[in-house]
Protein backbone atom coordinates (compact mmCIF):
# COMPACT_ATOMS: atom_id res chain seq x y z
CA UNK A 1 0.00 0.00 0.00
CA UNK A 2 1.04 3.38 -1.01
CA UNK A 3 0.38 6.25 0.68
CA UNK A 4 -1.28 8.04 -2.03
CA UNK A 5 -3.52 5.53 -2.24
CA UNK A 6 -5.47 7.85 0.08
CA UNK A 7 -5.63 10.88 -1.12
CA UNK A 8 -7.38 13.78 1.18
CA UNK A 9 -9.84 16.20 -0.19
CA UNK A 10 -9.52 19.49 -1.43
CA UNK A 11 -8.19 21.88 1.61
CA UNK A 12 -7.38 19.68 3.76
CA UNK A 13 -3.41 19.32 4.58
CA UNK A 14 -3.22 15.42 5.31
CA UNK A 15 -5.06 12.23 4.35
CA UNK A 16 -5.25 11.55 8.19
CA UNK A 17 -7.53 14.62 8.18
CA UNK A 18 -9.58 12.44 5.43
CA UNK A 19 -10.09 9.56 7.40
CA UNK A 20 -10.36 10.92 10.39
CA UNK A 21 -13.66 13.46 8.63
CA UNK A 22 -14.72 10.61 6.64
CA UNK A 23 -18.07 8.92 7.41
CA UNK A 24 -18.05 5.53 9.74
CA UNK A 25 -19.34 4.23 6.42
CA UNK A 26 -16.50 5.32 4.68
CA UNK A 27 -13.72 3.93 7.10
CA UNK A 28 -15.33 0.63 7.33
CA UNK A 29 -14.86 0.56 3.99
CA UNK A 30 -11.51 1.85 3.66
CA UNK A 31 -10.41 -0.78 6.12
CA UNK A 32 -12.29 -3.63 4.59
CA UNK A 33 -10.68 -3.15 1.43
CA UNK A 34 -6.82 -3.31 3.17
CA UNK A 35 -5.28 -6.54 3.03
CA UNK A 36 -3.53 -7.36 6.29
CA UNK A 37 -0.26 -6.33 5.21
CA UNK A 38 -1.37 -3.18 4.36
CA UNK A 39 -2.95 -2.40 7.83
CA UNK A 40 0.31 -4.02 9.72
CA UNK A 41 2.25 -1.08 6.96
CA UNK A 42 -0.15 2.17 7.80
CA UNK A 43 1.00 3.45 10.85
CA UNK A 44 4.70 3.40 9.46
CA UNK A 45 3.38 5.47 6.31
CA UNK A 46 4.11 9.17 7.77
CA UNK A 47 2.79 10.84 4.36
CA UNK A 48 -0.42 9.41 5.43
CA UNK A 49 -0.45 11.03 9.01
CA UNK A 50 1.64 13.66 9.23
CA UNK A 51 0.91 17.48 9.33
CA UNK A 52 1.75 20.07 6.90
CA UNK A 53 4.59 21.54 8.91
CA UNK A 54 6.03 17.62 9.40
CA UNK A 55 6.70 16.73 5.98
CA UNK A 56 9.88 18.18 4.08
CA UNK A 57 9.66 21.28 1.11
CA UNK A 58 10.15 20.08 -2.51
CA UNK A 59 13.10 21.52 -4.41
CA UNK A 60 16.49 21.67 -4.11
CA UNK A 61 17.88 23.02 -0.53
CA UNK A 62 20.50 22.48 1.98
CA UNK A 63 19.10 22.90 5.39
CA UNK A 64 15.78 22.65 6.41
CA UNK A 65 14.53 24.34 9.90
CA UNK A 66 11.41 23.02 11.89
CA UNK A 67 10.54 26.08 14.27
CA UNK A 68 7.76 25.18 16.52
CA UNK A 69 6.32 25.30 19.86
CA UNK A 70 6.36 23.16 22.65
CA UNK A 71 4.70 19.70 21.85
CA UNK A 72 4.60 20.85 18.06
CA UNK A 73 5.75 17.20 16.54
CA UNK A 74 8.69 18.42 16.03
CA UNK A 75 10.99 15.34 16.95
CA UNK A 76 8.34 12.90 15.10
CA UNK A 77 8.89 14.93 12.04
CA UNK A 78 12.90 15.12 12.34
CA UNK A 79 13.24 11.06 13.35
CA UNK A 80 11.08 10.42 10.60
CA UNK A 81 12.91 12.21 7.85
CA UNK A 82 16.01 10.34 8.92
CA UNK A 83 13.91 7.23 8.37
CA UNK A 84 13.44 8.56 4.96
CA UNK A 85 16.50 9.21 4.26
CA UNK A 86 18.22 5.49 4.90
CA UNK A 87 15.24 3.30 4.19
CA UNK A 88 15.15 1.95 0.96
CA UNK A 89 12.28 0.17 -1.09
CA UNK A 90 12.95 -3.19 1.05
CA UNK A 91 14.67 -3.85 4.60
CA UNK A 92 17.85 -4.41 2.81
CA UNK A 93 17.92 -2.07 -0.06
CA UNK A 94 20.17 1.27 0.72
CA UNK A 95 18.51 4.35 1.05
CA UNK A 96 19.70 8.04 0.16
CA UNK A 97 21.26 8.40 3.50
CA UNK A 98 24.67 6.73 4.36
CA UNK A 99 26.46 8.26 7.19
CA UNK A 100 24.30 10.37 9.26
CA UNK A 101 25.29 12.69 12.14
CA UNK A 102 22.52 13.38 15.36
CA UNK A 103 23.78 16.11 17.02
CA UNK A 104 21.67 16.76 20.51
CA UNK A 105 22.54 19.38 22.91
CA UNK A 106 24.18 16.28 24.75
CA UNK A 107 24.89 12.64 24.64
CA UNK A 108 21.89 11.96 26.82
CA UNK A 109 19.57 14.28 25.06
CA UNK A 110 20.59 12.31 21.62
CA UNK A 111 19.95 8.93 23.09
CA UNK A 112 17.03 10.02 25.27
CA UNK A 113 14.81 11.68 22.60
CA UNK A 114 16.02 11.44 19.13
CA UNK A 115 17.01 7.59 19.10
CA UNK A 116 15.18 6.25 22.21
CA UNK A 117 12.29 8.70 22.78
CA UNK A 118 8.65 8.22 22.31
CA UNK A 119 8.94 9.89 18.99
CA UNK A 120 12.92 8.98 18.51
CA UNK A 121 13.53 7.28 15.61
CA UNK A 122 13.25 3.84 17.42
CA UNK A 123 9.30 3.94 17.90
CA UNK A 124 9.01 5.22 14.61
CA UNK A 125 10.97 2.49 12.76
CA UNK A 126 8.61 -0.34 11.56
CA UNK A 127 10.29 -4.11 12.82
CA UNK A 128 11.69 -5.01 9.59
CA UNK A 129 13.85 -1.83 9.35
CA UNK A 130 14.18 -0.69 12.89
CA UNK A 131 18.07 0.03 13.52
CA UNK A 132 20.71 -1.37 16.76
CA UNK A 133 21.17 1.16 19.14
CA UNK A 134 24.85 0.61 20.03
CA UNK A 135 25.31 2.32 23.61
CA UNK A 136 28.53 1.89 24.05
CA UNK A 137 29.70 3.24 20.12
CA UNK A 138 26.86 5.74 20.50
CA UNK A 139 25.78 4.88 16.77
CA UNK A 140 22.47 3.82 15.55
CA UNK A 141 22.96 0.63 12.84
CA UNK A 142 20.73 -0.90 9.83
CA UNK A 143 20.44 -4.16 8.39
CA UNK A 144 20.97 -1.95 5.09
CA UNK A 145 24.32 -0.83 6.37
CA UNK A 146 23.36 2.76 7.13
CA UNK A 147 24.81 4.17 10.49
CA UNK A 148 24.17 6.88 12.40
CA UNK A 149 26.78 8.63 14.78
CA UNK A 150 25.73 10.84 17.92
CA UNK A 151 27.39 13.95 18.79
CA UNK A 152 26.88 16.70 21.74
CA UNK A 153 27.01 20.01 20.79
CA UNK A 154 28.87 20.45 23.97
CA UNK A 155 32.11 18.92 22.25
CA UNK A 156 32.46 20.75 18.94
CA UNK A 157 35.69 19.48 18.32
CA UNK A 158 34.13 15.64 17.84
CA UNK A 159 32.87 16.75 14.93
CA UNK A 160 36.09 17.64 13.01
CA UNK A 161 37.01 14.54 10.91
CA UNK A 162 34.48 12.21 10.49
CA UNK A 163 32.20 12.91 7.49
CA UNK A 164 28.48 12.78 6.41
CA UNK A 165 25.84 12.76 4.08
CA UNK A 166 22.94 13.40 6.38
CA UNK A 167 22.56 15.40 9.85
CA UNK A 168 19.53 15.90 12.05
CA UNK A 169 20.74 18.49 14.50
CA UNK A 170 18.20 19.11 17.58
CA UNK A 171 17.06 22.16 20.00
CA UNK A 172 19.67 24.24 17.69
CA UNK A 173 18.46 27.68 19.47
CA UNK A 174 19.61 25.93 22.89
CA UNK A 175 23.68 24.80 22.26
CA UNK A 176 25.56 26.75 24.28
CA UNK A 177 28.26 26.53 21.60
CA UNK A 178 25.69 26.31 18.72
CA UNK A 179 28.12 28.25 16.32
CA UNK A 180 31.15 26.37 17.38
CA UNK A 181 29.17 23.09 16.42
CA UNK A 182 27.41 24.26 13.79
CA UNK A 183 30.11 25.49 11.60
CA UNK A 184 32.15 21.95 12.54
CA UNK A 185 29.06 20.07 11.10
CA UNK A 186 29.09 22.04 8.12
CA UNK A 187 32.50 20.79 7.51
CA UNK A 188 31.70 17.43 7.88
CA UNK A 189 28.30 16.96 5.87
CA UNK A 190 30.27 16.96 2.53
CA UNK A 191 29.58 12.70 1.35
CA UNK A 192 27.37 12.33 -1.42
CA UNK A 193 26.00 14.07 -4.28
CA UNK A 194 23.36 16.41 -2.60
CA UNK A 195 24.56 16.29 1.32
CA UNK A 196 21.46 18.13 3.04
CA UNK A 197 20.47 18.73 7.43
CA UNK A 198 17.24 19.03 9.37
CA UNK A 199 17.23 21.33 11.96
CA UNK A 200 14.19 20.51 14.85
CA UNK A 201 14.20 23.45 17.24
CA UNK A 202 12.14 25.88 19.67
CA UNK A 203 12.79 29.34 18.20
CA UNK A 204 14.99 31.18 20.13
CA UNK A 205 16.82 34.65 18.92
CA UNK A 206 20.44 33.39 18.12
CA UNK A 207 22.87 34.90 16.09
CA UNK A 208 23.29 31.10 14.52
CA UNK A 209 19.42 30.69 13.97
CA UNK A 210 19.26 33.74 12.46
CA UNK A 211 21.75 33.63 9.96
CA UNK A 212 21.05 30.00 8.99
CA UNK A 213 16.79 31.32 8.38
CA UNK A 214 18.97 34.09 6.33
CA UNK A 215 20.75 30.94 4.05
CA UNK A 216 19.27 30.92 0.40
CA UNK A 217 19.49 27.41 0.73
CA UNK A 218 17.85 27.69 3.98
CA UNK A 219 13.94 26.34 3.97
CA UNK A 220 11.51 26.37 6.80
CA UNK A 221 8.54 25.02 8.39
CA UNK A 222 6.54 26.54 11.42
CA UNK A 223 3.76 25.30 13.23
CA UNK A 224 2.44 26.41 17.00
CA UNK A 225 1.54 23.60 19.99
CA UNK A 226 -1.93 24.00 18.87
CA UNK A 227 -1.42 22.47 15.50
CA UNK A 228 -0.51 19.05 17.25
CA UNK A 229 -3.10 19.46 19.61
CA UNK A 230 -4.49 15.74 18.32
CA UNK A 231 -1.79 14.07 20.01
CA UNK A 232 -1.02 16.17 23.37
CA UNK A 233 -3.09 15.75 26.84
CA UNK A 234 -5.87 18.13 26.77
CA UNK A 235 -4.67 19.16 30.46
CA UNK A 236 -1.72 20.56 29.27
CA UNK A 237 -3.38 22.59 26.78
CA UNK A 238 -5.24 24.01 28.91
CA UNK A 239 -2.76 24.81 31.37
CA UNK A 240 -0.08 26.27 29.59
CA UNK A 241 -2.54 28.35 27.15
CA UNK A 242 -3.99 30.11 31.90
CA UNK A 243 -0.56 31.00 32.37
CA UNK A 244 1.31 31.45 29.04
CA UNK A 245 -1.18 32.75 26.71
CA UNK A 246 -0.75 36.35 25.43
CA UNK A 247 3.35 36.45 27.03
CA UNK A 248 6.58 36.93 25.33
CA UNK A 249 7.49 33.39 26.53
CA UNK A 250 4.10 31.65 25.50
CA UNK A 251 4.68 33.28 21.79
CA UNK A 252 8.02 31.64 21.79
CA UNK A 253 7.36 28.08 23.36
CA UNK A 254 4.03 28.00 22.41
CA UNK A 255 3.41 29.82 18.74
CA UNK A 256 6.55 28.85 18.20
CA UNK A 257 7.29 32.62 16.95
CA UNK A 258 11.14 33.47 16.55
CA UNK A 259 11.40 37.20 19.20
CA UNK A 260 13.51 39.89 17.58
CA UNK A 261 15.64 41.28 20.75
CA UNK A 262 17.66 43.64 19.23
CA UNK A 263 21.80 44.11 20.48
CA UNK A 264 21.82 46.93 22.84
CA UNK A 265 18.41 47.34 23.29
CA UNK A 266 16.52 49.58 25.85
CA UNK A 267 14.43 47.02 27.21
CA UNK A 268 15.41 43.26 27.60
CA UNK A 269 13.28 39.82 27.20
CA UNK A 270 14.69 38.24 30.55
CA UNK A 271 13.74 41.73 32.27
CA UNK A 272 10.45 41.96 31.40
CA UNK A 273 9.50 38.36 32.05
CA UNK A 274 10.90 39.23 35.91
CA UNK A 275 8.34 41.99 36.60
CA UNK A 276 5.39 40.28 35.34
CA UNK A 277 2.84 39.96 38.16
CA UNK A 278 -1.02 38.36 38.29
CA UNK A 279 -2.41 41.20 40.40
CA UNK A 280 -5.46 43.15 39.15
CA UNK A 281 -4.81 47.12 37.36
CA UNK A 282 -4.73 50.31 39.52
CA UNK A 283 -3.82 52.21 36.66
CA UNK A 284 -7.21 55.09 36.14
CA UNK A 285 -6.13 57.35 33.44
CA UNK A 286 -6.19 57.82 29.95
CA UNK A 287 -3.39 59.26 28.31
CA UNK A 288 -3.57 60.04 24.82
CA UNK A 289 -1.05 62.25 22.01
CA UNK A 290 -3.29 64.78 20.17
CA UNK A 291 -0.33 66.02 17.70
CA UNK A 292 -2.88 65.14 14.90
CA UNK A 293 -5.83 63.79 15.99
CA UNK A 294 -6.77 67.26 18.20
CA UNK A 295 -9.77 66.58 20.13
CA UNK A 296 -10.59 63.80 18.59
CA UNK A 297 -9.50 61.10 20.83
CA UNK A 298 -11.38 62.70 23.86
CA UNK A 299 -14.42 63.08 21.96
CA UNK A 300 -14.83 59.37 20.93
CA UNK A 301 -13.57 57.97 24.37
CA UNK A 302 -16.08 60.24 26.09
CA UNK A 303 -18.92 58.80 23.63
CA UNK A 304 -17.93 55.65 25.76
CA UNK A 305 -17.46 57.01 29.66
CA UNK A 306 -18.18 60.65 30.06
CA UNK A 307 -16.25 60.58 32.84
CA UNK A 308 -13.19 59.20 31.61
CA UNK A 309 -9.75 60.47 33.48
CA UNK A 310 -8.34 62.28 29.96
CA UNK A 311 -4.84 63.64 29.67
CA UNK A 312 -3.81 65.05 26.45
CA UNK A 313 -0.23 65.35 25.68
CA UNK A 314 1.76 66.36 23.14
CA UNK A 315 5.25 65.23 21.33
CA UNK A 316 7.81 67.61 21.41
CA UNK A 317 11.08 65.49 21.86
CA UNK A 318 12.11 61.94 19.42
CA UNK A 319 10.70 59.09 20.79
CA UNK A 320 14.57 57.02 22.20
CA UNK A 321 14.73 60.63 23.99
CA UNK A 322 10.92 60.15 25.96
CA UNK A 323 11.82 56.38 26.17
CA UNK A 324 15.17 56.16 28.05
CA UNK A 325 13.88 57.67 31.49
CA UNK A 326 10.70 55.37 31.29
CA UNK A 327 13.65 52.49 30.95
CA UNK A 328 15.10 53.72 33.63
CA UNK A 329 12.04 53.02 35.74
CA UNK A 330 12.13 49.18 34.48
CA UNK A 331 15.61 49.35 36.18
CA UNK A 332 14.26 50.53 39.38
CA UNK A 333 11.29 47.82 39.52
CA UNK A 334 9.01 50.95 39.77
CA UNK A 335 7.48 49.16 36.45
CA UNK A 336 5.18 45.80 36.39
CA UNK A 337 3.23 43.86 33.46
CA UNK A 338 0.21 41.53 33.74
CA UNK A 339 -0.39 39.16 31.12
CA UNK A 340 -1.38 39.58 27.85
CA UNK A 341 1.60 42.22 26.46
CA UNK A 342 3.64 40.40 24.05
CA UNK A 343 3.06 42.45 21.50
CA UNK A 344 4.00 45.13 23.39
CA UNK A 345 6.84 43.42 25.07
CA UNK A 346 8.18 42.59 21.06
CA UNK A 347 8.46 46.32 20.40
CA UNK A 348 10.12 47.42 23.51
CA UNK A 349 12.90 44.81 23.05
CA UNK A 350 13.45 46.60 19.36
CA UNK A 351 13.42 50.32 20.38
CA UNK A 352 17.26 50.95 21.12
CA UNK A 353 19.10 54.34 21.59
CA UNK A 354 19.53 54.53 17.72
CA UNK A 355 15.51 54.09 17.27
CA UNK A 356 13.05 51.80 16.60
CA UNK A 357 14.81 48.06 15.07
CA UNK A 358 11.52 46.69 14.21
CA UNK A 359 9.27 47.05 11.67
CA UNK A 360 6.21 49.69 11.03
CA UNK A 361 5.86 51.97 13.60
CA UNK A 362 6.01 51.63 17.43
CA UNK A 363 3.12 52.49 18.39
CA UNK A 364 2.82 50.29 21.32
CA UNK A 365 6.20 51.43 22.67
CA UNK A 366 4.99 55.14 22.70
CA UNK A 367 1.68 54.87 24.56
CA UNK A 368 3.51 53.02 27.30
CA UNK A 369 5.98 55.99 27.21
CA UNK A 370 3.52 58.80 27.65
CA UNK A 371 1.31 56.73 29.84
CA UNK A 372 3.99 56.24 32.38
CA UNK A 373 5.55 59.90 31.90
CA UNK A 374 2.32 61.14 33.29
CA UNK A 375 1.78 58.54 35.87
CA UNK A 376 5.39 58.31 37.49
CA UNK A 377 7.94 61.08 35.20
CA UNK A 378 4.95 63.93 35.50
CA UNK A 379 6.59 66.42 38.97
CA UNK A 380 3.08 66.58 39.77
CA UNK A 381 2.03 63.28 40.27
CA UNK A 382 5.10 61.73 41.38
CA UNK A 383 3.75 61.46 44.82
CA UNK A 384 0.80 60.24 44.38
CA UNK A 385 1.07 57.41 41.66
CA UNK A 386 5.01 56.02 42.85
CA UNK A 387 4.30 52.77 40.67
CA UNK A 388 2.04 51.58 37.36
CA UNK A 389 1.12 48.46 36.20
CA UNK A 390 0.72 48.64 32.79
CA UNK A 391 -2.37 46.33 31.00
């Protein structure tokens, strides 16, 4: 049985998605019409289940980078592209893949979840083809004489002289001495005609992540927790979407989205995160810049609460100039942020003493700047409102 045998409708990404919104009717059938082989064969035929985001881009590329969040199916889809790469058409016959390199943030990380974990490249390995895991060598074997050689990314150096025609390299954004190993893998992954890497990782703002996304013969594929939400506890959904929903750190380990901190910027990732509290607002004011919109602004918000506390301001200094004192108030702790601000949070970590990094306009970065010059910078109210919490 081939896996386009089943062949999903129009719109929808997988023929899993078919079967799974086809009629009892339909499956009965489906099944009925399998011969035993063919059912004993499905679950190893990953074009059948797997996601959009899981299965590798046509045409002719180098490196290909799976950025998702947590629980994503990101190590399912990088085990089984090594599978596809060394299998051939029969337990014996040689695949594409010779000498392959797994390179895990450590030894234990390689063994733990790319060879041995629940979607290593053990459990995803039908019996006929399913490889020796030699401890001791720290290499993964086939019947078809394929082999597969784990490195950390801890010991860079391990890298320089054996060679490869295949490397799945794992949690990239997390090596401490991701460029050291990085560039030593490149040097290696030279066997073959068209010598090519996977890269399975949580997106995390790198200089070597960056500049590898940058690589014309860089491809990509992105998908959030959510889109694997089939195959994850509905508990844990649910727990990480209360606490992580709507934060810098939830739109990195959960939508999987790659956070632009620029060098030298104002405001910091790590320093936000620490003065994020779950209390309730205090904050009564509205503070708004009239430079073009005149009365405007008050008019419409007092359509809505006629008794609205309305301050209108206007620019007169650049915006790095309003911004650095209101940083300086971050450094003090006089500043705190419930949840629910990452868009927010993505600007501030762009605005840097040469302006704005990001792109478009930040508008989110200057309302927090004249909302807290007026609360806390303003001589008049310095007194009475000593700290915000901004919402």
């Amino acid at each position: 049985m081939r896996a386009n045998e089943i062949s999903p409708l129009p719109g929808m990404k997988s023929a899993a998605a078919w079967i799974a919104c086809a009629p009892p009717s339909a499956q009965k059938t489906l099944i009925k019409e399998m011969s035993d082989n063919a059912i004993l064969c499905l679950p190893y035929l990953f074009e059948v289940w797997a996601h959009g985001h899981q299965l590798p881009p046509s045409g002719d590329w180098r490196t290909w980078v799976i950025l998702g969040g947590r629980g994503a199916g990101k190590t399912r889809a990088g085990a089984e592209w090594i599978r596809a790469q060394v299998e051939g058409s029969t337990p014996l016959a040689p695949g594409r893949g010779r000498r392959l390199a797994l390179i895990g943030e450590t030894y234990d990380q390689v063994r733990d979840v790319m060879v041995q974990g629940d979607s290593g490249i053990l459990a995803c390995s039908p019996p006929d083809c399913r490889p020796q895991w030699k401890a001791g060598e720290r290499k993964l074997l086939w019947a078809n004489g394929a082999m597969a050689q784990a490195f950390s990314a801890h010991d860079p150096e391990a890298l320089r002289g054996p060679q490869f025609d295949t490397a799945w390299a794992d949690e990239l954004a997390k090596w401490r001495q991701a460029r050291e190993a990085w560039d030593m893998l490149q040097f290696s992954l030279r066997l073959g005609e068209d010598p090519r890497a996977c890269v399975t990782t949580t997106p995390r703002n790198v200089a070597v992540l960056r500049e590898l996304l940058q690589t014309p013969s860089t491809v990509q594929s992105h998908a959030a927790t959510e889109a694997n939400r089939a195959n994850l506890a509905p508990s844990f959904l649910s727990e990480v979407r209360a606490r992580y929903a709507g934060t810098r750190l939830g739109r990195q380990e959960l939508d999987g989205v790659l956070l632009s901190d620029v060098e030298g910027a104002i405001w910091r990732a790590a320093q936000l995160a620490e003065l994020q509290v779950a209390a309730a607002p205090e904050l009564d004011r509205v503070v708004a810049e009239v430079n073009q919109g005149g009365a405007l602004v008050e008019n419409l918000l007092r359509q809505v609460d006629p008794l609205v506390a309305f301050q209108a301001v206007h620019a007169s200094r650049g915006k790095v100039v309003r911004a650095e004192p209101v940083a300086a108030l971050y450094e003090q702790r006089r500043v705190h942020h419930l949840p629910g601000l990452a868009e927010l949070e993505e600007q501030m970590c762009q605005m840097s003493p040469q302006g704005f990094q990001g792109q478009g306009s930040p508008d989110r970065v200057d309302a927090l700047v004249w909302a807290l010059h007026q609360l806390i910078l303003d001589p008049a109210l310095q007194n009475r409102l000593p700290r915000a919490r901004m919402v």
